[in-house]
N, C-alpha and C. Protein backbone atom coordinates (compact mmCIF):
# COMPACT_ATOMS: atom_id res chain seq x y z
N UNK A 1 55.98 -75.99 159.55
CA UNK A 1 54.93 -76.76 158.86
C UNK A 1 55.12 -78.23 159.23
N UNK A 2 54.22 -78.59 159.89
CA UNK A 2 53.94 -80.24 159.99
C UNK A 2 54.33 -81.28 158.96
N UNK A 3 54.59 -82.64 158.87
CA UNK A 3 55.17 -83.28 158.25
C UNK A 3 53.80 -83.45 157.23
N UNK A 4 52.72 -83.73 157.63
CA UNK A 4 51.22 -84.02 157.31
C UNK A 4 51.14 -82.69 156.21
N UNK A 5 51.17 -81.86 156.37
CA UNK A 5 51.02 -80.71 155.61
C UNK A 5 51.99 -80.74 154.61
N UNK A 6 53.34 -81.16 154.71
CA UNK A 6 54.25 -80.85 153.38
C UNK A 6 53.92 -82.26 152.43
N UNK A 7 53.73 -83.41 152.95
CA UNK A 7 53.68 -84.50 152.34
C UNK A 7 52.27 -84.27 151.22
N UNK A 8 51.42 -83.53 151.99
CA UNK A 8 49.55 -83.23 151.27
C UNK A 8 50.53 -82.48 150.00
N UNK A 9 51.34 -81.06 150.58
CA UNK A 9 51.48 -80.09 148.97
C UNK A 9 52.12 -80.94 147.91
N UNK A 10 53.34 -81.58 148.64
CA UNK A 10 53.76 -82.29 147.45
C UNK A 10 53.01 -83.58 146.79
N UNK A 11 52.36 -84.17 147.07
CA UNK A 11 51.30 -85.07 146.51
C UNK A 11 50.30 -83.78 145.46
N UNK A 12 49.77 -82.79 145.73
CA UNK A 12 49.24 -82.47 145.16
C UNK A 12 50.11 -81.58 144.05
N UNK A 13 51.30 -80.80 144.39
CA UNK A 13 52.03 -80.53 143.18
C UNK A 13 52.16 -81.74 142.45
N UNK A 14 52.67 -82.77 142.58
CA UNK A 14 52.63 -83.89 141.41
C UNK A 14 51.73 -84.69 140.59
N UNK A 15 50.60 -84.18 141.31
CA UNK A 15 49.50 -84.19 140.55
C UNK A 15 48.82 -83.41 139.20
N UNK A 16 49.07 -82.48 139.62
CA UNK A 16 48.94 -81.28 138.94
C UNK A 16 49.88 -81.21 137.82
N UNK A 17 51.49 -81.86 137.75
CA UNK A 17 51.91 -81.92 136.85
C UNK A 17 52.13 -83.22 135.85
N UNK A 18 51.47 -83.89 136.18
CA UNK A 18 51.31 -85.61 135.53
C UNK A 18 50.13 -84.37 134.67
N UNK A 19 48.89 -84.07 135.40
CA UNK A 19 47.89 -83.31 134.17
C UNK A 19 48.34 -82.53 133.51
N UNK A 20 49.48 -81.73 133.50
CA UNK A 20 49.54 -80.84 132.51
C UNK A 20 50.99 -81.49 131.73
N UNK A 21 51.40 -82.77 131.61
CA UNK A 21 52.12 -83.44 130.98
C UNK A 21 51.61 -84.58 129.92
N UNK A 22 50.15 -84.74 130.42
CA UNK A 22 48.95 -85.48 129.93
C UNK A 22 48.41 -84.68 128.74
N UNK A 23 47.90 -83.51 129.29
CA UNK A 23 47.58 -82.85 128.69
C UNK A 23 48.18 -82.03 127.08
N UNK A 24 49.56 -82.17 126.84
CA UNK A 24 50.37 -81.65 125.96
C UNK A 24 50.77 -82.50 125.29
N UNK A 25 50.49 -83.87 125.52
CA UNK A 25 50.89 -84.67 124.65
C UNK A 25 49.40 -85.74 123.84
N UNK A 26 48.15 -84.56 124.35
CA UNK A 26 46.91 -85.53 123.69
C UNK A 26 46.60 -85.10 121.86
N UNK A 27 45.97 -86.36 121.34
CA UNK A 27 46.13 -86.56 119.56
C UNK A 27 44.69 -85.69 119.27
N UNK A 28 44.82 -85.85 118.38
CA UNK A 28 43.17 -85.15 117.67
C UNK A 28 43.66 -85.01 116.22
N UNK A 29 42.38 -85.74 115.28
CA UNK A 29 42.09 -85.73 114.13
C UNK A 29 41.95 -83.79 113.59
N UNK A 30 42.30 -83.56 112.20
CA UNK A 30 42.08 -82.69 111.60
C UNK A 30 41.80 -82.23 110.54
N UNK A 31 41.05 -81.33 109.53
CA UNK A 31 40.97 -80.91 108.00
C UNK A 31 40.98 -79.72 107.50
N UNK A 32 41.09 -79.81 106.45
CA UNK A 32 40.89 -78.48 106.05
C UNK A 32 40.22 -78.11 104.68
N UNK A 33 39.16 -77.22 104.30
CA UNK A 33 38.68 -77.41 103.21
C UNK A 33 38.73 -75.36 102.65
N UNK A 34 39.14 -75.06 101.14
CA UNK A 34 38.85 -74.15 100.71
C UNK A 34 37.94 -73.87 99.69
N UNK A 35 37.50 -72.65 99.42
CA UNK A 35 36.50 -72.57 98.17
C UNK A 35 37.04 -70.95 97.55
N UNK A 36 36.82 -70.88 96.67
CA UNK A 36 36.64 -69.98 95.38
C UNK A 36 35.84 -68.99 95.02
N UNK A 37 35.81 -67.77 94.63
CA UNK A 37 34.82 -67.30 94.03
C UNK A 37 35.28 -66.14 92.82
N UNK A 38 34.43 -66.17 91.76
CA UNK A 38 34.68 -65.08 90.51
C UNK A 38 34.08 -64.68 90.35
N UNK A 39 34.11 -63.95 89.96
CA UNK A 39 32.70 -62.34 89.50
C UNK A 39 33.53 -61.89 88.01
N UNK A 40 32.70 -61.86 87.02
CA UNK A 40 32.98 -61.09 85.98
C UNK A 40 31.26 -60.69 85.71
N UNK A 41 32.07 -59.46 85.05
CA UNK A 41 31.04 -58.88 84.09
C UNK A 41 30.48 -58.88 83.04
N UNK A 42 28.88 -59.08 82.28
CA UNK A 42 28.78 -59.58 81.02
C UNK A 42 28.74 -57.67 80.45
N UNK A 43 28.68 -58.13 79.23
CA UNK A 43 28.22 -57.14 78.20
C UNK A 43 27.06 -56.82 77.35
N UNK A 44 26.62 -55.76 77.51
CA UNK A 44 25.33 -55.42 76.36
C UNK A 44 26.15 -54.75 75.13
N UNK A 45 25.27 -55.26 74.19
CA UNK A 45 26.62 -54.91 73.04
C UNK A 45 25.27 -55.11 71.47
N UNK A 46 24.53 -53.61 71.65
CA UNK A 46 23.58 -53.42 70.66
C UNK A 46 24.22 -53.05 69.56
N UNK A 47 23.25 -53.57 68.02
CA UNK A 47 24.10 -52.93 66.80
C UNK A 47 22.49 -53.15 66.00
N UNK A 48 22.57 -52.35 65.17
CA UNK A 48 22.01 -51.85 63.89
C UNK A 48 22.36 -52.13 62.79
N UNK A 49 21.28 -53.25 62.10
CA UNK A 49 21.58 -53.45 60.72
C UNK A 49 20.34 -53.57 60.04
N UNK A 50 20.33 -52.79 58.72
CA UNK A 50 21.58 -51.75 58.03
C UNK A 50 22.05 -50.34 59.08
N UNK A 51 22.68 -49.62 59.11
CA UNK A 51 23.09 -48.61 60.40
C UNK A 51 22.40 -47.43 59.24
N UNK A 52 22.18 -47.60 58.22
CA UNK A 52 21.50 -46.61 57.73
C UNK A 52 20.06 -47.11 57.25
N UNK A 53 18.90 -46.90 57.45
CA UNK A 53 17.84 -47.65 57.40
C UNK A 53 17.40 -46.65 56.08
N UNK A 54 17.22 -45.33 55.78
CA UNK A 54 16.52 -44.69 54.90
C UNK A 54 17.74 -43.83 53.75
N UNK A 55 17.62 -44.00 52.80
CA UNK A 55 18.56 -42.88 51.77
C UNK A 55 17.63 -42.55 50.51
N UNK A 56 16.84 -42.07 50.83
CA UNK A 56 15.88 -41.20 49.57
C UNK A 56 16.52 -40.21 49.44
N UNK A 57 16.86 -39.84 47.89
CA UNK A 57 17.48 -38.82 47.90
C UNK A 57 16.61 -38.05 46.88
N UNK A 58 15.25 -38.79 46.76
CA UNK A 58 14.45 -37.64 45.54
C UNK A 58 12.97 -37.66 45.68
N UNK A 59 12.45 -37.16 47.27
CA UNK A 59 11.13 -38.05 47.37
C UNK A 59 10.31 -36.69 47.23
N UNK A 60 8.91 -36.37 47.42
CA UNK A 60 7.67 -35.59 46.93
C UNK A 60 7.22 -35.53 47.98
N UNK A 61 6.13 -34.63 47.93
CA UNK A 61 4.77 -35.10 49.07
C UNK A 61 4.02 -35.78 48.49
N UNK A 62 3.29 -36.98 49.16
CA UNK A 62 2.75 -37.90 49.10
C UNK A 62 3.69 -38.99 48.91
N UNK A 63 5.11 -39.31 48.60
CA UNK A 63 5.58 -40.50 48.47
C UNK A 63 5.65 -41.40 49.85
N UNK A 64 5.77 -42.62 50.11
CA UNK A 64 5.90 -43.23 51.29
C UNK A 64 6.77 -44.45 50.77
N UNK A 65 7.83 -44.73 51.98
CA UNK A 65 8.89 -45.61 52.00
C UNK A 65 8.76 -47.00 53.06
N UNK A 66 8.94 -47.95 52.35
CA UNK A 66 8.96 -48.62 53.81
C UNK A 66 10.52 -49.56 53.64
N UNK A 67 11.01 -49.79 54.82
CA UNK A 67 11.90 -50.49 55.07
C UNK A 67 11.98 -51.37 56.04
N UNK A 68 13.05 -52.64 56.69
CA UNK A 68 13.01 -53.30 57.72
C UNK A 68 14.65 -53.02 58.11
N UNK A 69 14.73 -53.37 59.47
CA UNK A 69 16.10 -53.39 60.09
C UNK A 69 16.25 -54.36 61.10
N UNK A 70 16.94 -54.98 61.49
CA UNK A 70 17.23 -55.48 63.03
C UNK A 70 18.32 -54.62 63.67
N UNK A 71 18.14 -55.24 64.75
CA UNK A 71 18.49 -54.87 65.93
C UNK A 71 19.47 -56.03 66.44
N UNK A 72 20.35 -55.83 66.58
CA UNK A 72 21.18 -57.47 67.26
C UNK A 72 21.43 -57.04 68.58
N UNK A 73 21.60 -58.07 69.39
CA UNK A 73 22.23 -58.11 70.75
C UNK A 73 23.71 -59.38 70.64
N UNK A 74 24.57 -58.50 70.64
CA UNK A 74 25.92 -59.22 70.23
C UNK A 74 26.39 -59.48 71.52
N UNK A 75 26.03 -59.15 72.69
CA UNK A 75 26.69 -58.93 73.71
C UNK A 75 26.32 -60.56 74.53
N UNK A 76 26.24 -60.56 75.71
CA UNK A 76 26.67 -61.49 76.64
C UNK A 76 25.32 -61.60 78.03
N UNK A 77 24.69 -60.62 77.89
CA UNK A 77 23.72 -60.53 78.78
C UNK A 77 22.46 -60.34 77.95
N UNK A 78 21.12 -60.81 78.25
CA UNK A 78 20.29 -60.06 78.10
C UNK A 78 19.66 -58.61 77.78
N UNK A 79 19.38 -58.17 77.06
CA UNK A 79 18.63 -57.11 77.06
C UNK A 79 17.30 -56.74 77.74
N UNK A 80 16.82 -56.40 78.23
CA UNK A 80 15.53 -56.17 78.89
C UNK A 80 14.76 -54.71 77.96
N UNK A 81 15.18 -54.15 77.66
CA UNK A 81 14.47 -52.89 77.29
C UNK A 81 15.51 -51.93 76.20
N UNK A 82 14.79 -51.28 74.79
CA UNK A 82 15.56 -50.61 74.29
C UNK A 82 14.56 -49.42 73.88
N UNK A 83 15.49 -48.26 74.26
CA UNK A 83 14.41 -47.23 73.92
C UNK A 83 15.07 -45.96 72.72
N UNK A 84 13.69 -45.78 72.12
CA UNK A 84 14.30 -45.30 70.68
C UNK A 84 14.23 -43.69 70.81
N UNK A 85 15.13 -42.90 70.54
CA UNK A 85 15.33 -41.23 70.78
C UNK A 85 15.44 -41.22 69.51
N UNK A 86 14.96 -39.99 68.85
CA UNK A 86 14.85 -38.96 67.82
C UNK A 86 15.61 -37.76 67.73
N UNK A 87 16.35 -37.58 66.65
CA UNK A 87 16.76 -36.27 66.49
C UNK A 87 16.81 -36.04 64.74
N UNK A 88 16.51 -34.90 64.69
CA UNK A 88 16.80 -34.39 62.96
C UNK A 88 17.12 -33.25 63.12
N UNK A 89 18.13 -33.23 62.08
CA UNK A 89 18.67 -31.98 61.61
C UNK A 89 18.48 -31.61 59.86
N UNK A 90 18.17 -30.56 60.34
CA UNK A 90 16.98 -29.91 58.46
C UNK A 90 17.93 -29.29 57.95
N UNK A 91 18.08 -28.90 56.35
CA UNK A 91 19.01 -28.21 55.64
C UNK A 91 17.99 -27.26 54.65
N UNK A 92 17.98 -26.11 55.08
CA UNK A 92 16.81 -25.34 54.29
C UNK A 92 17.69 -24.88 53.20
N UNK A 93 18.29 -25.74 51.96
CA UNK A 93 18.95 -25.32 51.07
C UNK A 93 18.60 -24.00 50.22
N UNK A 94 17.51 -23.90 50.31
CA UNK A 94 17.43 -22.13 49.22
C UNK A 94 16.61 -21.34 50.42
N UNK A 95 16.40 -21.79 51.06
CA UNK A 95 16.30 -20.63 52.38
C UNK A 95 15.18 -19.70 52.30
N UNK A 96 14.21 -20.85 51.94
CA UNK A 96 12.43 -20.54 51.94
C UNK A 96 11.47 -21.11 52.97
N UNK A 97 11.82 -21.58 53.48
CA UNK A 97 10.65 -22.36 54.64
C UNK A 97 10.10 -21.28 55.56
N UNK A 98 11.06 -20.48 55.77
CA UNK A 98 10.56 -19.19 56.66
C UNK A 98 9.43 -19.91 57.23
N UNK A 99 10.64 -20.72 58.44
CA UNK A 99 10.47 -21.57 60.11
C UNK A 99 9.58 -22.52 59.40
N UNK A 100 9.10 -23.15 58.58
CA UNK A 100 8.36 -24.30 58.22
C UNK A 100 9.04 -25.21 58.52
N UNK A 101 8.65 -26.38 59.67
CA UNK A 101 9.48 -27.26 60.10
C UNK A 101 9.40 -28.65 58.91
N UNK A 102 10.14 -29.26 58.51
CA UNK A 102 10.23 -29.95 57.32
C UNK A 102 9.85 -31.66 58.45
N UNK A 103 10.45 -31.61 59.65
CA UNK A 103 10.02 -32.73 60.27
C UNK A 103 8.44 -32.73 60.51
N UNK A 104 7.67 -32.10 61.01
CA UNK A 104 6.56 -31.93 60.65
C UNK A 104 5.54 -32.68 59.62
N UNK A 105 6.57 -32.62 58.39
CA UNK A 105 5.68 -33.40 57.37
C UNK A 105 6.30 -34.68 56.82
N UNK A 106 7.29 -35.43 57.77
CA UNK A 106 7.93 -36.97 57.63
C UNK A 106 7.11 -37.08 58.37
N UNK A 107 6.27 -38.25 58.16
CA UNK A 107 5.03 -39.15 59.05
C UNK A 107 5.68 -40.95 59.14
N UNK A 108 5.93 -40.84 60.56
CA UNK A 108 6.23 -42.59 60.46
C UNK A 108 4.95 -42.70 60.79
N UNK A 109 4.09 -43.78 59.88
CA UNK A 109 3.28 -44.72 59.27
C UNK A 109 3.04 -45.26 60.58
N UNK A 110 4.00 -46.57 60.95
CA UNK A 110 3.90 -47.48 62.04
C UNK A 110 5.33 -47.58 61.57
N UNK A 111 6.02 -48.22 62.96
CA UNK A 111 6.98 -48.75 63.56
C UNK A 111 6.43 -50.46 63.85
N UNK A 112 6.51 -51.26 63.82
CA UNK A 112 6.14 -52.75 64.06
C UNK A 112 7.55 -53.69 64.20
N UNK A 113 7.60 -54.31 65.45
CA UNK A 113 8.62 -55.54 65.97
C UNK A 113 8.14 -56.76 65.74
N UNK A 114 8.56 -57.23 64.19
CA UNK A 114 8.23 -58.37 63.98
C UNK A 114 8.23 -59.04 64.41
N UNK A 115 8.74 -59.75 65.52
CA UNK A 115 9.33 -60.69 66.67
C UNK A 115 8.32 -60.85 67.78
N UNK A 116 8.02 -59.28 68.25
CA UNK A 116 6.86 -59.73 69.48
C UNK A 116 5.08 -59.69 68.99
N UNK A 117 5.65 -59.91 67.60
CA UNK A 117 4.04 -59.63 67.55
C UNK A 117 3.45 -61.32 66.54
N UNK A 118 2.56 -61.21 66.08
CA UNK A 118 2.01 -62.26 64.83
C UNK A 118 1.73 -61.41 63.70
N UNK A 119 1.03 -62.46 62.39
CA UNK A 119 0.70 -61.89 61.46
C UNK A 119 -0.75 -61.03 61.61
N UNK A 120 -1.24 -61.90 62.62
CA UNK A 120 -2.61 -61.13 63.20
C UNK A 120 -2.31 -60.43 64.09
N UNK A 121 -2.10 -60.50 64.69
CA UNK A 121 -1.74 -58.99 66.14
C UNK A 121 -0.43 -59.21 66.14
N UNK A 122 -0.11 -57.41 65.35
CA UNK A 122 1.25 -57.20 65.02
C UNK A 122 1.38 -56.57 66.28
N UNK A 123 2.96 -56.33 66.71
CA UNK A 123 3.25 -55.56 67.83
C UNK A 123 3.94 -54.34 67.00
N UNK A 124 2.67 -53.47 67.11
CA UNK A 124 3.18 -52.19 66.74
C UNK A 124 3.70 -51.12 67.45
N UNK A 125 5.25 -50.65 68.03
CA UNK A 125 5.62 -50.19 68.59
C UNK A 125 5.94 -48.36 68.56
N UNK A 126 5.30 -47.34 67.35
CA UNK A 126 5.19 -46.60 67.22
C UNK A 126 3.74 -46.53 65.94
N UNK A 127 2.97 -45.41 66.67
CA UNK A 127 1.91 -45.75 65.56
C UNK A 127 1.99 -44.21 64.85
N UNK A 128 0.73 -44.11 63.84
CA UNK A 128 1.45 -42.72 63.33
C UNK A 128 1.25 -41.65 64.18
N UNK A 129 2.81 -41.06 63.46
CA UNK A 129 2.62 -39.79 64.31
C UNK A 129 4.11 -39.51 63.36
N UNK A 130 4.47 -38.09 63.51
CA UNK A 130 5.59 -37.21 62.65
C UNK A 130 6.64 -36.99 63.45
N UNK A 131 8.00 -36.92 62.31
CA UNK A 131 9.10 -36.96 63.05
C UNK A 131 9.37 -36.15 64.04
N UNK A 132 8.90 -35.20 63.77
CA UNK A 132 8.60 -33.80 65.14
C UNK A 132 8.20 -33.92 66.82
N UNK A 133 6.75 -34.97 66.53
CA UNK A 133 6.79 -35.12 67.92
C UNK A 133 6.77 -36.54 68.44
N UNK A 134 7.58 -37.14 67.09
CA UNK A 134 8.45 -38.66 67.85
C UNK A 134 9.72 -38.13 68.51
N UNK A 135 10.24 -36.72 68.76
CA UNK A 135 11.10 -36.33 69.41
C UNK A 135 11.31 -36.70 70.92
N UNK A 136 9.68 -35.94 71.29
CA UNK A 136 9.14 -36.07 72.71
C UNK A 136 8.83 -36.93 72.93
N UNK A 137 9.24 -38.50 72.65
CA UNK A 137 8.58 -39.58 72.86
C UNK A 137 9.98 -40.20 73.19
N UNK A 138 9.52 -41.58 74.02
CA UNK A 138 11.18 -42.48 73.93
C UNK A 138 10.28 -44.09 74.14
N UNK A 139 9.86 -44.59 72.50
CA UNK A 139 9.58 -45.95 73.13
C UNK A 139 9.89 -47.07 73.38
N UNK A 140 9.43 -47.37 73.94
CA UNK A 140 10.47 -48.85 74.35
C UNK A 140 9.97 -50.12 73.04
N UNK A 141 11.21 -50.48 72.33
CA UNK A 141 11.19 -51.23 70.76
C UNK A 141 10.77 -52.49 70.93
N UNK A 142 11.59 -53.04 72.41
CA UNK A 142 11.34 -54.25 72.55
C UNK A 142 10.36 -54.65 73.45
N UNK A 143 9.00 -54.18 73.87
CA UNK A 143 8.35 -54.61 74.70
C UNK A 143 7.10 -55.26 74.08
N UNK A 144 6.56 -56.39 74.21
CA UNK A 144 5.35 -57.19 74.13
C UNK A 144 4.36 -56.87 74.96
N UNK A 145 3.56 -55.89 74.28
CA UNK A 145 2.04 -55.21 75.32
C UNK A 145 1.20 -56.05 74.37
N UNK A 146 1.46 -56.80 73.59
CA UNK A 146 -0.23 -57.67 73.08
C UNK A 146 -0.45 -58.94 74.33
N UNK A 147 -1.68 -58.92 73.62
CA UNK A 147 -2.92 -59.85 74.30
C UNK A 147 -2.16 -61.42 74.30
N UNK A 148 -1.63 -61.59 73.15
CA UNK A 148 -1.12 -63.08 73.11
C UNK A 148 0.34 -63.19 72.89
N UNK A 149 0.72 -62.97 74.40
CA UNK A 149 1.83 -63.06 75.02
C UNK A 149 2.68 -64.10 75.26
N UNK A 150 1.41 -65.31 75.14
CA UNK A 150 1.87 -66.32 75.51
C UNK A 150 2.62 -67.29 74.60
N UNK A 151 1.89 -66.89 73.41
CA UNK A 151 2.43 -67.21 72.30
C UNK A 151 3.52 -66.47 71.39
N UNK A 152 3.90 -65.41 72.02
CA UNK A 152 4.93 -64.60 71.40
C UNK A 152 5.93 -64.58 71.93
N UNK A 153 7.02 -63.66 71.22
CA UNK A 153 7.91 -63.69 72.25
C UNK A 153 8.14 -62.69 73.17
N UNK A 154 8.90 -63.39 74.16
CA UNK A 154 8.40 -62.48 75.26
C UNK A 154 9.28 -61.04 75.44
N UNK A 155 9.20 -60.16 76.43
CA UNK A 155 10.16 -59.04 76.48
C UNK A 155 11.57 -58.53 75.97
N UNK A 156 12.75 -57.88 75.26
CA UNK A 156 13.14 -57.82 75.24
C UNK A 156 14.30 -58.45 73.97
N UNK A 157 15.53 -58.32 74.46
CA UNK A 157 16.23 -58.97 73.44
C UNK A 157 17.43 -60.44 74.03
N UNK A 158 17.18 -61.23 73.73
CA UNK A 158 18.40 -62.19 74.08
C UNK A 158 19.30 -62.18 73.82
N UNK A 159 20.73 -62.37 74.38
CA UNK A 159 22.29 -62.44 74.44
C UNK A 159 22.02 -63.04 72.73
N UNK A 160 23.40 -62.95 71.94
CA UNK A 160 23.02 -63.68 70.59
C UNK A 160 21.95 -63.80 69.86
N UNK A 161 20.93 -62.61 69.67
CA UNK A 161 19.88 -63.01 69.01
C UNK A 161 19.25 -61.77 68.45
N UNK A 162 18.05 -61.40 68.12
CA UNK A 162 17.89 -60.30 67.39
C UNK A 162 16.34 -59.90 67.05
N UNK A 163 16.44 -58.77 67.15
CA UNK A 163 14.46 -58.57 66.64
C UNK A 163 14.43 -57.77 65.11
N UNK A 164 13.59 -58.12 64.58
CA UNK A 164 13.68 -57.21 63.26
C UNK A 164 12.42 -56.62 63.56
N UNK A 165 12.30 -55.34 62.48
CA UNK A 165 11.26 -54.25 63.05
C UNK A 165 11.39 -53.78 60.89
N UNK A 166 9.68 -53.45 61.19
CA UNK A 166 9.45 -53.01 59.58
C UNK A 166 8.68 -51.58 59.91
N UNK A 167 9.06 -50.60 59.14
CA UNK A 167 9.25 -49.00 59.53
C UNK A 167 8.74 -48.39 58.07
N UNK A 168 7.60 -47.49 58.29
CA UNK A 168 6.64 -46.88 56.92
C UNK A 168 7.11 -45.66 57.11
N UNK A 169 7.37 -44.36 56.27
CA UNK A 169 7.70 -43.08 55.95
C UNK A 169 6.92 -42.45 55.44
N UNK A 170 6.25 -41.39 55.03
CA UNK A 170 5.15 -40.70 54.60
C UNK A 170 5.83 -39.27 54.84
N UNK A 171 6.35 -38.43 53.48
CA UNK A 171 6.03 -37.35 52.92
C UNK A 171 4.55 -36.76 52.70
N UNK A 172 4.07 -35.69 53.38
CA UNK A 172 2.59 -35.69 53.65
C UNK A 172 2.90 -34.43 52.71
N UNK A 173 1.61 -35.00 51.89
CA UNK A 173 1.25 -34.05 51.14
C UNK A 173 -0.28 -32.88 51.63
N UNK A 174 0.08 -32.00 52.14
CA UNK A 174 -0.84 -31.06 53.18
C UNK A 174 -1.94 -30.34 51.70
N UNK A 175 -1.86 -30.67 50.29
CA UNK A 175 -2.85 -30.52 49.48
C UNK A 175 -2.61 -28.93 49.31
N UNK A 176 -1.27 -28.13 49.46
CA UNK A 176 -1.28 -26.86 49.35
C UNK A 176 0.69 -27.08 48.31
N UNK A 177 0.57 -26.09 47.91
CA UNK A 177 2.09 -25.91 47.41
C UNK A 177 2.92 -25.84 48.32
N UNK A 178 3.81 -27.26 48.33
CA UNK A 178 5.14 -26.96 49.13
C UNK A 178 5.94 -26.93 48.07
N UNK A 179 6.43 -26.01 47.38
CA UNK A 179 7.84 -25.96 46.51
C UNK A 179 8.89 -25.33 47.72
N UNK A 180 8.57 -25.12 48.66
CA UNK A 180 9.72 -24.36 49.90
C UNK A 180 10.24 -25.55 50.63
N UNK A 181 9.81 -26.83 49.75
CA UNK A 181 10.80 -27.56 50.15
C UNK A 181 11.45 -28.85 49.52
N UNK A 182 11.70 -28.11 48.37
CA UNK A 182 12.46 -28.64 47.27
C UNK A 182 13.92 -28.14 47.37
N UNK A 183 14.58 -29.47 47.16
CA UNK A 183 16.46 -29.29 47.44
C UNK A 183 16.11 -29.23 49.16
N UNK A 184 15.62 -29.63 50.18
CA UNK A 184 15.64 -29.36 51.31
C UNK A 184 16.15 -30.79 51.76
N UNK A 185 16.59 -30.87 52.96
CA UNK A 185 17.12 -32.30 53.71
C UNK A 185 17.09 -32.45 55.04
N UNK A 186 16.25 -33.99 55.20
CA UNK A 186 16.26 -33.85 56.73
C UNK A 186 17.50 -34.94 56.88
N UNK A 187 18.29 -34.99 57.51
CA UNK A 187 18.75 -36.37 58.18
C UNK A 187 18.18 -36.50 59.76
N UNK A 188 17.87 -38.11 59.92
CA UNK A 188 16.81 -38.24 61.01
C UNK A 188 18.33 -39.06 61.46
N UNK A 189 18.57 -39.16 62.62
CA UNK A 189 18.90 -40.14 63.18
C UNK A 189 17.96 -41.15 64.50
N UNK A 190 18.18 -41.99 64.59
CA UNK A 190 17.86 -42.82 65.55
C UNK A 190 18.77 -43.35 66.39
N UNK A 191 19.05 -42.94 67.71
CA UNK A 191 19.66 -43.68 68.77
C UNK A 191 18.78 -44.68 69.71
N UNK A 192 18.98 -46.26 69.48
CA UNK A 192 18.65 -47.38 70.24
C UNK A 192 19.79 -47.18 71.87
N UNK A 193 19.05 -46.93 73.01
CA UNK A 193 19.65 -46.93 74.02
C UNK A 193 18.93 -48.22 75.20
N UNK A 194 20.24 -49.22 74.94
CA UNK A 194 19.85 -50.46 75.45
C UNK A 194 20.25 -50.71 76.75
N UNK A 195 19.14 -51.21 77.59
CA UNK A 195 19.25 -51.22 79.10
C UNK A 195 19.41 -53.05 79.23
N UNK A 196 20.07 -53.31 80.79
CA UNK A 196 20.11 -54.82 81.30
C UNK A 196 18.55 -55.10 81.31
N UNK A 197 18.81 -56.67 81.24
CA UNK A 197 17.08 -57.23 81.46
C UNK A 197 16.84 -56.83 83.62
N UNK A 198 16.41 -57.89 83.70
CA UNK A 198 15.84 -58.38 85.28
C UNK A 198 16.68 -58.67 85.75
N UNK A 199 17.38 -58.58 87.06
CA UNK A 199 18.10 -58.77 88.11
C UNK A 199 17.71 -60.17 88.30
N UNK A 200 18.92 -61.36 88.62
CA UNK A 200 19.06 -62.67 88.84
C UNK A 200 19.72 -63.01 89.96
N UNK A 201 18.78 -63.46 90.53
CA UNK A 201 19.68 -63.64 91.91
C UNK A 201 19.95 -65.61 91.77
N UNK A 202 20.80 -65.43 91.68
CA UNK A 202 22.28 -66.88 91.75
C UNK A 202 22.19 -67.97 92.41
C-alpha cells in the first residue's frame, strides 16, 4: 500500500473517532410528567317508608283505604326507573271460597306520584284495576308521562332525595253475599325494583 493511501485511512479513522467522542458527550434538556386515575362505584340504595303501607285488620266490601308512602333513594347514584311487582298470598281461613280469588276483589283505586305530577294534572301511575291483574303488570313509579313536564319534576329518583306516592284500596262490594270471605287474609306485598338512571359519559 502506497504512502498516499495509508496516510488517506488514517486521516479518515480519526475522523470518525473525534465524531463518535463528540457524539457521547452531547447535553439535552429533560422531564417528566405523571397522572392518576380512580374508578369507584356508586350505589343505588332504595327504601320504603312506612315498609308496611296497609294493616286493616277488619275491613267489608265496600270499605276503601287510602294511604301515602315514599320511596327514598339513600344511595349515591341516581335512579332512573323503579318498577313495581305484585304478589299476594290469600289465607282461606274456614275454607269456603271454593277457588274464589279474594285478590280479585282488592281494587287499587289509583296509585299517584306526588312529585311528578301537580294538583291539576296528577301523575297517576296505576289507575284502577285489582290486585289480581296488577300482577301482570310492572309499572314504572317514577316516570313523568304528563303534558307539563316542564314544570314538574322530571324522571326518576335523585341520589338523597325521595318521591312520595298516595295509594286508594277498595274492597268491592260485587252486591251479592260474600260471607266466604270473612276471617279470610290477603297479604299483598310490593317489591320496588330500582334500576341506574342514563349513562354519563365524563
Amino acid at each position: 500500500m502506497g504512502i498516499k493511501k495509508t496516510l488517506g485511512l488514517g486521516m479518515a479513522s480519526a475522523a470518525l473517532g473525534l465524531s463518535l467522542i463528540g457524539g457521547g458527550t452531547f447535553a439535552y434538556f429533560s422531564d417528566t410528567a405523571t397522572s392518576t386515575a380512580t374508578f369507584a362505584a356508586g350505589t343505588l340504595d332504595l327504601n320504603s317508608d312506612p315498609s308496611v303501607i296497609v294493616d286493616i285488620p277488619n275491613l267489608k266490601p265496600g270499605d276503601t283505604v287510602t294511604k301515602t308512602f315514599k320511596l327514598k333513594n339513600d344511595g349515591t347514584l341516581d335512579i332512573g326507573s323503579v318498577l313495581l311487582k305484585t304478589t299476594t298470598e290469600i289465607t282461606d281461613t274456614l275454607g269456603d271460597n271454593n277457588g274464589v280469588d279474594l285478590s280479585k276483589f282488592i281494587k287499587v283505586k289509583f296509585l299517584k306520584n306526588n312529585d311528578k305530577g301537580t294538583i291539576l294534572t296528577p301523575e297517576v301511575v296505576v289507575y284502577e284495576t285489582t290486585l289480581d291483574a296488577l300482577k301482570n303488570q310492572t309499572p314504572d313509579l317514577v316516570n313523568n308521562t304528563g303534558l307539563d313536564q316542564i314544570w314538574t319534576e322530571a324522571d326518576g329518583i335523585k341520589a338523597q332525595s325521595s318521591d312520595s306516592f298516595t295509594v286508594k284500596f277498595e274492597f268491592v262490594d260485587n252486591g251479592e253475599t260474600q260471607n266466604y270471605f270473612q276471617k279470610d287474609k290477603l297479604k299483598l306485598t310490593w317489591n320496588f325494583e330500582a334500576k341506574q338512571g342514563p349513562k354519563k359519559d365524563y
